[in-house]
Protein backbone atom coordinates (compact mmCIF):
# COMPACT_ATOMS: atom_id res chain seq x y z
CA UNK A 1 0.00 0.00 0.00
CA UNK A 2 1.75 3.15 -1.00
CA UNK A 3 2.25 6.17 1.16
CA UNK A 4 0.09 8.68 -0.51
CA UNK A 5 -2.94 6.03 0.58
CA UNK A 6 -1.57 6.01 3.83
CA UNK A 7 -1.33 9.81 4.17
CA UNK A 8 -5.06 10.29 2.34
CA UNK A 9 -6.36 7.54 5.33
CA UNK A 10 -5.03 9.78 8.34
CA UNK A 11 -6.07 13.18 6.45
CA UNK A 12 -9.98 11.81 6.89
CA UNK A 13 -9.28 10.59 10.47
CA UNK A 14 -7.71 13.62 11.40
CA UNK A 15 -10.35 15.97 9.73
CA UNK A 16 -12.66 13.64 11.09
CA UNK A 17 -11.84 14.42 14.48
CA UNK A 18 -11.04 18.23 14.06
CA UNK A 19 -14.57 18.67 12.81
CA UNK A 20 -16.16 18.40 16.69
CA UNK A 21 -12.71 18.93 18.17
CA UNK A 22 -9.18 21.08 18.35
CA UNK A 23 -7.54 19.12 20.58
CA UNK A 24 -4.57 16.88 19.26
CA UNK A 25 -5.66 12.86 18.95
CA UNK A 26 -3.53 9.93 21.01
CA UNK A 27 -1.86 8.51 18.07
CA UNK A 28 -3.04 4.90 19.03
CA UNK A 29 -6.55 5.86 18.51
CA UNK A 30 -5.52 7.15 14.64
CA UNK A 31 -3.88 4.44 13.92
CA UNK A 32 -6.96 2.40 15.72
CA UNK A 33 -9.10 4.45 13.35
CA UNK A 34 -7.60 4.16 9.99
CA UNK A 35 -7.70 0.35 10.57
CA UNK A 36 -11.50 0.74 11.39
CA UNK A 37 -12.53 3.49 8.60
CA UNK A 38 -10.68 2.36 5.70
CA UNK A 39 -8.68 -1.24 6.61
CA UNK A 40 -4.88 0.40 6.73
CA UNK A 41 -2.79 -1.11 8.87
CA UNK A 42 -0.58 2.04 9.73
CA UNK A 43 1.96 2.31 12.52
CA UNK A 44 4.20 5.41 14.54
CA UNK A 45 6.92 4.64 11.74
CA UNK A 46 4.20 5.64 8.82
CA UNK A 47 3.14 8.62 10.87
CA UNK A 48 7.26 9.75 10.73
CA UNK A 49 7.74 9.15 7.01
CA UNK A 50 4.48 11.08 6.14
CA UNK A 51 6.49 13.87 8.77
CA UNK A 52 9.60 13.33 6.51
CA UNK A 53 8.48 13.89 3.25
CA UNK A 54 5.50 17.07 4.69
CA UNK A 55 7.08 17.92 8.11
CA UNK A 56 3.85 20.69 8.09
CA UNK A 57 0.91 18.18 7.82
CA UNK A 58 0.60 17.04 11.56
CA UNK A 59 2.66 17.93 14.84
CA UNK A 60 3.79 14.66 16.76
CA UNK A 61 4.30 15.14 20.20
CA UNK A 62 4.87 12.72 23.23
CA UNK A 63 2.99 13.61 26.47
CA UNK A 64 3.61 11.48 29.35
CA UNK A 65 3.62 7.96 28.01
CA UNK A 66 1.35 8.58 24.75
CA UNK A 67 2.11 10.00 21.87
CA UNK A 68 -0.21 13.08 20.60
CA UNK A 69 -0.96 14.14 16.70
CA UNK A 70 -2.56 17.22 15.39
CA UNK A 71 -2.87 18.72 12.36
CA UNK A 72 -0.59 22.48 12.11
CA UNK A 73 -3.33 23.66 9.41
CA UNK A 74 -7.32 24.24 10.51
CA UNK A 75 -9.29 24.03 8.80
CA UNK A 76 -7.70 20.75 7.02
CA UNK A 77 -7.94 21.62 2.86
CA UNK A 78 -7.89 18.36 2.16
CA UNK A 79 -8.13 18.74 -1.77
CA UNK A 80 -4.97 21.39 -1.12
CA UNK A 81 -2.90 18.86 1.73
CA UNK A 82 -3.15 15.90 -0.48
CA UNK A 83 -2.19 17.32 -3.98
CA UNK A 84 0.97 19.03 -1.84
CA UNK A 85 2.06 15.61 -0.26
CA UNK A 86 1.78 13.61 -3.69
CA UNK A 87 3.86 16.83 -5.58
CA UNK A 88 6.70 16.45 -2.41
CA UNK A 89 6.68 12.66 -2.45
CA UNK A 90 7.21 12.16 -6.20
CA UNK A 91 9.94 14.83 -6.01
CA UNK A 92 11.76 13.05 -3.55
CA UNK A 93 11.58 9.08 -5.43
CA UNK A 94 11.65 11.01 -9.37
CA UNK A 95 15.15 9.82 -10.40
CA UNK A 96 17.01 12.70 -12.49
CA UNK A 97 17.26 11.48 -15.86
CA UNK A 98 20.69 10.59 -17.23
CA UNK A 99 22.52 12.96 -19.68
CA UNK A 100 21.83 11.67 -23.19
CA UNK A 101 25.59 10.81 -24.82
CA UNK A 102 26.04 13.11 -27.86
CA UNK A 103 26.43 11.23 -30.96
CA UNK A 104 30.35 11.49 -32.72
CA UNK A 105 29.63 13.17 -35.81
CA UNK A 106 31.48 11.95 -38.99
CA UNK A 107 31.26 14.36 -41.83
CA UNK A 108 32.77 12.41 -45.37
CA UNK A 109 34.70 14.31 -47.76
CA UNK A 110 33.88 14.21 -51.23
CA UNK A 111 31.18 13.97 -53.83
CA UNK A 112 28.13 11.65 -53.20
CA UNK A 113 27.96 8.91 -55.76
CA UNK A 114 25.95 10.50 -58.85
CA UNK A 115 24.57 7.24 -60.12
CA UNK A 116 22.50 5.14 -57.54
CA UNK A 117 21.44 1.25 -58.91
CA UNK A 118 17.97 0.41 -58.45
CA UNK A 119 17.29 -2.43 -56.37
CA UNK A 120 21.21 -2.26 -54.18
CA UNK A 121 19.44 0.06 -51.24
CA UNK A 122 15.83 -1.57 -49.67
CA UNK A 123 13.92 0.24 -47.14
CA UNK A 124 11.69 -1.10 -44.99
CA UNK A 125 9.17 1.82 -43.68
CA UNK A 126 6.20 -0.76 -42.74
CA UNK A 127 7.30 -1.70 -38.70
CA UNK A 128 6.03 -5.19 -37.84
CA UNK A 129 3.20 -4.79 -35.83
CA UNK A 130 3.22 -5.58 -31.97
CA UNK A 131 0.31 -8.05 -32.22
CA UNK A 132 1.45 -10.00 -28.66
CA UNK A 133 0.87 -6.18 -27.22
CA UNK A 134 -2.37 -5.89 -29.01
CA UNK A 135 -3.57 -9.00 -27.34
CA UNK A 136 -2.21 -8.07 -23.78
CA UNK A 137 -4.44 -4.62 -23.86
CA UNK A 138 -7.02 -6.56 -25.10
CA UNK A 139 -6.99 -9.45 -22.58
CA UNK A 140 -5.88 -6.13 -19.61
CA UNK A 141 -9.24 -4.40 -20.62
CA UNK A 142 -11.36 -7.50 -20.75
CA UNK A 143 -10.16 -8.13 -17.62
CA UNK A 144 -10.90 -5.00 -15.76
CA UNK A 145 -14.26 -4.99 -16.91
CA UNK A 146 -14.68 -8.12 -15.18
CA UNK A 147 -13.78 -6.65 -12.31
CA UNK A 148 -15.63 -3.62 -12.59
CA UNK A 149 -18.43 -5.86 -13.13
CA UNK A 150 -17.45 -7.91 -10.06
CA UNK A 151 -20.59 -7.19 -7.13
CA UNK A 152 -18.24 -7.45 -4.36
CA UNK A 153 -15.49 -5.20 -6.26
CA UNK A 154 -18.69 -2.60 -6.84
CA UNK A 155 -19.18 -2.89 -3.51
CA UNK A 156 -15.82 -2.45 -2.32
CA UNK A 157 -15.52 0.82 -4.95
CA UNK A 158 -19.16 2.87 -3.69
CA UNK A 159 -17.55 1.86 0.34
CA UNK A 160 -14.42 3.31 -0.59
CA UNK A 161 -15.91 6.36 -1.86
CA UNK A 162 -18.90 6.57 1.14
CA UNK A 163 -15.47 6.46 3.41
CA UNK A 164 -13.86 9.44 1.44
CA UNK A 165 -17.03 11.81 2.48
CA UNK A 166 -17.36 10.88 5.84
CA UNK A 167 -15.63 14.15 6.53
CA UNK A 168 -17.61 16.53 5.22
CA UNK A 169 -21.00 14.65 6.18
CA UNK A 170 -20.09 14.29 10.60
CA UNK A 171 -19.15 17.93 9.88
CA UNK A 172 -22.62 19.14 8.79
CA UNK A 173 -23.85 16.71 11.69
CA UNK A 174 -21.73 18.20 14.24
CA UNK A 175 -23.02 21.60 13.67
CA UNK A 176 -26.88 20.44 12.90
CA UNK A 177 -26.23 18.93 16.59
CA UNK A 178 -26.22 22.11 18.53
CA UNK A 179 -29.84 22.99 16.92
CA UNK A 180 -31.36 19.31 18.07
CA UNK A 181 -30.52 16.14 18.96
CA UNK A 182 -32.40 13.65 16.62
CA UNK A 183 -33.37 14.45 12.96
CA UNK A 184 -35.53 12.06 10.64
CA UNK A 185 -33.14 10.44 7.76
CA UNK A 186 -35.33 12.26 5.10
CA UNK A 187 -34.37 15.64 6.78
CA UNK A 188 -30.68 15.36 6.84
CA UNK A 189 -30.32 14.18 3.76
CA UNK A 190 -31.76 17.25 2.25
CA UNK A 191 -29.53 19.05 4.65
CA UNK A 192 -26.63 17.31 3.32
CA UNK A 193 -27.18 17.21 -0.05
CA UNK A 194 -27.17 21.26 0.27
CA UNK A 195 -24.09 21.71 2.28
CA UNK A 196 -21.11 19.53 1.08
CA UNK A 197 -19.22 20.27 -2.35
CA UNK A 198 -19.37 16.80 -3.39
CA UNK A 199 -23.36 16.04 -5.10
CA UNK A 200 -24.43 12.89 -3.80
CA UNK A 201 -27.09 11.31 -4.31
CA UNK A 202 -29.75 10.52 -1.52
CA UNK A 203 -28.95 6.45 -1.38
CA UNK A 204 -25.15 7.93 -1.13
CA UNK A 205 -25.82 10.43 1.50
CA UNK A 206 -27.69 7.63 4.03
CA UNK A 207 -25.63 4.79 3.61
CA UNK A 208 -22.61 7.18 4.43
CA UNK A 209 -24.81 8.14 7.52
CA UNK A 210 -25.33 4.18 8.50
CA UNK A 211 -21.74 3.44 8.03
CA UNK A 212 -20.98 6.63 10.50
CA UNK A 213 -23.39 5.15 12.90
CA UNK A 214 -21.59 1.84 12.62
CA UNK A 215 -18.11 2.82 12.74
CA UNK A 216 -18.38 5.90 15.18
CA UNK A 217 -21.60 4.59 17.23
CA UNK A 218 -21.27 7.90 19.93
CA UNK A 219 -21.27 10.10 17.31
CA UNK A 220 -24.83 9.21 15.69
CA UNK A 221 -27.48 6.25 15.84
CA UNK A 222 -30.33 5.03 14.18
CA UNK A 223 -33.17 4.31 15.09
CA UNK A 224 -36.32 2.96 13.89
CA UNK A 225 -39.99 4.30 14.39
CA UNK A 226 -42.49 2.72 12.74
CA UNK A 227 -41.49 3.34 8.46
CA UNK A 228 -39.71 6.03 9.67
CA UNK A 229 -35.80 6.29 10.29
CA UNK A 230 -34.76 8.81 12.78
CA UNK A 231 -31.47 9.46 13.67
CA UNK A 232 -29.82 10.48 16.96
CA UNK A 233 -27.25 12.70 17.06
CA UNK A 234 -24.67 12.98 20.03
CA UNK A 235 -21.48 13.62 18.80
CA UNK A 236 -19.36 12.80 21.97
CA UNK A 237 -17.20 10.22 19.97
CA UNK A 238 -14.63 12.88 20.35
């Protein structure tokens, strides 16, 4: 897993976090969260070469016996943070390229024959074509529409991206909390839908909000009233 998937798995915990709270996070509990939110197995070592290639992105601090991360930029622009750490990080592993040898030269002396015979010089402008590449793009694409078409793989794909907005949406949750405590599913997806950047649709928008409820269950709940879905917003995950 490279580093820039790393570094993008942190950025969502940590904005995650800063969106009900300023305070720095016990680094145990991010790395305890990146396992939970998007299946990264990260460790203190990760944290340091993320620190090495963007020494700006997070302060690490020890206090007592725990080690303490926060981010040195608040509001996190995530868009911003994570174009800057894949810009410094393919800086530092882009080899330079090698100086191309200059060719010797050789200039001939003397008149160029004035009689060429047909049939002594053959050129050969058609190249043979690459057919065993052909068929390697051919069989490469037929088999990543099999994936694509794989359920479990589409599954995998719309989790992956519910994951990415789970930002944004406990944000808009956070703030709709200090108005009431419980809002009807219908409700705050309309009030989603009209306050993050990304358009999502309303099937997007509540199964982001039942994978919150799963994965951070102080944050929010659901709960069910009759055909109605309510749910409960307490936000003291944090």
């Amino acid at each position: 897993m490279s580093l820039i998937q790393k570094f993008s798995a942190v950025e969502a915990v940590m904005q995650f976090h800063h969106s009900t709270s300023a305070r720095p996070l016990p680094l145990e509990e991010v790395i305890a969260r990146v396992l939970k939110l998007s299946g990264l197995r990260i460790a203190q070592q990760t944290v340091e070469e993320i620190l090495e290639v963007y020494p700006d992105a997070y302060k690490l601090e020890q206090a007592r016996t725990n080690w303490l991360l926060s981010t040195c930029e608040l509001p996190l622009r995530l868009k911003e943070r994570a174009n800057k750490f894949a810009t410094l990080i393919g800086a530092r592993s882009l080899p330079s390229p090698p100086p191309t040898p200059m060719k010797p030269t050789r200039r001939i002396v003397g008149k160029a024959p004035s009689r060429v015979i047909k049939g002594t010089v053959k050129r050969y402008t058609a190249s043979i074509p690459k057919t065993g590449d052909i068929l390697t793009r051919i069989r490469m694409k037929e088999e990543a529409l099999k994936r694509a078409s794989d359920p479990l793989v589409k599954r995998q794909q719309r989790e992956k991206f519910l994951i990415a907005q789970l930002p944004g949406i406990s944000a808009v949750l956070h703030s709709l909390s200090t108005m009431r405590s419980s809002f009807s599913m219908s409700e705050l997806i309309d009030r989603v839908s009209t306050s993050v950047k990304t358009r999502l649709s309303p099937s997007e928008i509540s199964e982001a909000i039942e994978l919150l409820s799963k994965s951070q269950p102080d944050f929010c709940s659901l709960v069910d009233s009759g055909n109605l879905k309510v749910v409960r917003l307490t936000c003291t995950a944090y």
